[in-house]
Protein backbone atom coordinates (compact mmCIF):
# COMPACT_ATOMS: atom_id res chain seq x y z
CA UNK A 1 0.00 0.00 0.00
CA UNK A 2 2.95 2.45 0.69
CA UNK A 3 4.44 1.59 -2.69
CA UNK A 4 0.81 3.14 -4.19
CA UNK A 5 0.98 6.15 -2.49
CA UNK A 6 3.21 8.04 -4.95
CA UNK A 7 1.81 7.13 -8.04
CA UNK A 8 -1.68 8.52 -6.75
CA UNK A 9 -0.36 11.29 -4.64
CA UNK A 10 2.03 12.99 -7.29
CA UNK A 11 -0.65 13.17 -10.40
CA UNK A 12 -3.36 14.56 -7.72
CA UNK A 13 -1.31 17.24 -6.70
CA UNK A 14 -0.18 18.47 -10.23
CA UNK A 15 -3.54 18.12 -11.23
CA UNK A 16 -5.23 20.08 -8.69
CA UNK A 17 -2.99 22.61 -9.46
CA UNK A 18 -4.13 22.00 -13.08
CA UNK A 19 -7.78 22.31 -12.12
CA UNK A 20 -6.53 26.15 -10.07
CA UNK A 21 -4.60 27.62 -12.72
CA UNK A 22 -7.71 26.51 -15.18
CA UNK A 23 -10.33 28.58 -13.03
CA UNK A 24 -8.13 31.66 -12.43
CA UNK A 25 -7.54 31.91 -16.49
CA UNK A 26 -11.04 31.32 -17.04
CA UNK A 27 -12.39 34.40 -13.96
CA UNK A 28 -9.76 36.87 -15.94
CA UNK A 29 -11.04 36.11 -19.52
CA UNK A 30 -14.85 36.54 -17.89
CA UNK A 31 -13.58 39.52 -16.34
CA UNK A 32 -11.86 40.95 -19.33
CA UNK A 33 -14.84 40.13 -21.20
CA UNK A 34 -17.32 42.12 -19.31
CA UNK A 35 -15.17 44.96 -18.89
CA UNK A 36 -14.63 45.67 -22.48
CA UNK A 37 -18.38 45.35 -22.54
CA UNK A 38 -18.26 42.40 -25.11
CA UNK A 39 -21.42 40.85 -22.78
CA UNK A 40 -24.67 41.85 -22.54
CA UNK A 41 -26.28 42.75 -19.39
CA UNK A 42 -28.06 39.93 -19.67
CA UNK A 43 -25.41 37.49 -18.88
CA UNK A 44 -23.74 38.73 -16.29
CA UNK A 45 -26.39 37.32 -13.33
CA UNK A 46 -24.44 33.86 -14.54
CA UNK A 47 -21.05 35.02 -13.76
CA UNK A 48 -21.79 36.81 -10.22
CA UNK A 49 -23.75 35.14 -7.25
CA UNK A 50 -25.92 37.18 -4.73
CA UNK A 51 -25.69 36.94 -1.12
CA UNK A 52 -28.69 35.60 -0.73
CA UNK A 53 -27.28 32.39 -2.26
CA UNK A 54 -24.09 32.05 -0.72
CA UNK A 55 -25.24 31.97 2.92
CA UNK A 56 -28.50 30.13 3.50
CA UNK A 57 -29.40 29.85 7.15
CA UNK A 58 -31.17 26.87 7.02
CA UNK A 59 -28.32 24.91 4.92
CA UNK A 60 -25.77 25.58 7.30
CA UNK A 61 -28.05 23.95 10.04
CA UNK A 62 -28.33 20.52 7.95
CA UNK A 63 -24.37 20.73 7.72
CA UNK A 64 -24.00 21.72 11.32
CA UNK A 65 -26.00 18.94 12.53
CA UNK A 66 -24.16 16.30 10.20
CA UNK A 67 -20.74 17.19 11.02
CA UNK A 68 -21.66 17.32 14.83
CA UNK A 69 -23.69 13.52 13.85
CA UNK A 70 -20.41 12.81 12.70
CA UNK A 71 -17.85 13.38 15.84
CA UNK A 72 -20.38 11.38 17.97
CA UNK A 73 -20.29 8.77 15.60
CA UNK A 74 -16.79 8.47 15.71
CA UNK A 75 -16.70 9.30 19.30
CA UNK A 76 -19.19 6.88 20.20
CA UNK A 77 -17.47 3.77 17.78
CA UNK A 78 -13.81 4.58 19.38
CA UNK A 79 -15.16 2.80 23.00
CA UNK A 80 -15.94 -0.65 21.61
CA UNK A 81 -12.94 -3.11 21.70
CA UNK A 82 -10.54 -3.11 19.19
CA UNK A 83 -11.27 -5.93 17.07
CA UNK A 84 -15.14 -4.31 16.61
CA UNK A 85 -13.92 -0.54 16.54
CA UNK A 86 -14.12 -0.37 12.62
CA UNK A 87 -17.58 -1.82 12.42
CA UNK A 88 -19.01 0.02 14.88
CA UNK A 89 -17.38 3.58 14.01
CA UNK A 90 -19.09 3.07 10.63
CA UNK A 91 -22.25 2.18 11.98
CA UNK A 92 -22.87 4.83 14.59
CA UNK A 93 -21.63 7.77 11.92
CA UNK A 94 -24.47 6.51 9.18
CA UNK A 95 -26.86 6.24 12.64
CA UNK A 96 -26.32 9.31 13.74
CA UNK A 97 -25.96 10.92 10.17
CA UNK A 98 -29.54 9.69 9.37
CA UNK A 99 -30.69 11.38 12.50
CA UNK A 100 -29.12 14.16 12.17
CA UNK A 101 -30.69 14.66 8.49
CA UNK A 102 -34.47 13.88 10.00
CA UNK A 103 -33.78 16.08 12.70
CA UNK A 104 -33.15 18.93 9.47
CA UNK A 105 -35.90 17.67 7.95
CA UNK A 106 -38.50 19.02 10.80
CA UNK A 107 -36.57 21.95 11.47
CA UNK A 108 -36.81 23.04 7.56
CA UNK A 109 -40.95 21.66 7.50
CA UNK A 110 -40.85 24.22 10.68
CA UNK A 111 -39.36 27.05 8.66
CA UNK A 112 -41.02 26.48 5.36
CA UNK A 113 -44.63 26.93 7.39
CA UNK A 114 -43.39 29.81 9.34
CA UNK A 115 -42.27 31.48 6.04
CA UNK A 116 -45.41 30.22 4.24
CA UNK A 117 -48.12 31.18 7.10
CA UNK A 118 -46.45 34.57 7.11
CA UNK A 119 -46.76 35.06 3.67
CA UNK A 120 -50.26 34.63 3.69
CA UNK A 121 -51.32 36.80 6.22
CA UNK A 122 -52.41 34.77 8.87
């Protein structure tokens, strides 16, 4: 297994660099294009995101509770004895990963009335 680890190590790293140096050109010929005015107005909602998108309260709550989910998983699979710690690591993380997402899923049916029932007047 050690003897793998360069052959898959050395191509990732030159090709994430690849994949950095690809999306920098490609944000300064976008740039270059809408400063010399070469694309309409129309077009340029595609190239810019709004606030509103990046930072959605209730999405960080579904990620919050997965990655906390997570640590107790692997919290809770590190006390079993060591020839069942695997298992049982990878079993409480998809446990508690499932509950974390149906705990989401209540607080998000919550929201989406409160928004709704607001909306409406009531």
């Amino acid at each position: 297994m050690e003897d793998l680890a360069p052959i898959i190590i050395v191509p990732a790293f030159f090709g994430i660099i690849a994949y950095i140096v690809k999306i920098i050109s490609d944000n300064r010929i976008r740039q270059r294009l809408i400063d010399s005015g070469q694309i309409d107005e129309k077009v340029k909602y595609l190239y810019f995101k709004t606030p509103s998108t990046l930072a959605d309260p209730i999405s960080s709550v579904r990620w919050g509770l997965l990655g906390i989910s997570l640590g107790l998983g692997v919290l809770f699979g590190q006390q079993f004895p060591e020839g069942q710690k695997e298992q049982m690591t990878l079993c409480a993380m998809f446990i508690l990963a499932g509950v974390a997402f149906l705990i989401y899923y209540f607080i998000a049916k919550h929201e989406i009335r409160k928004k709704s029932s607001m909306g409406s007047g009531e």
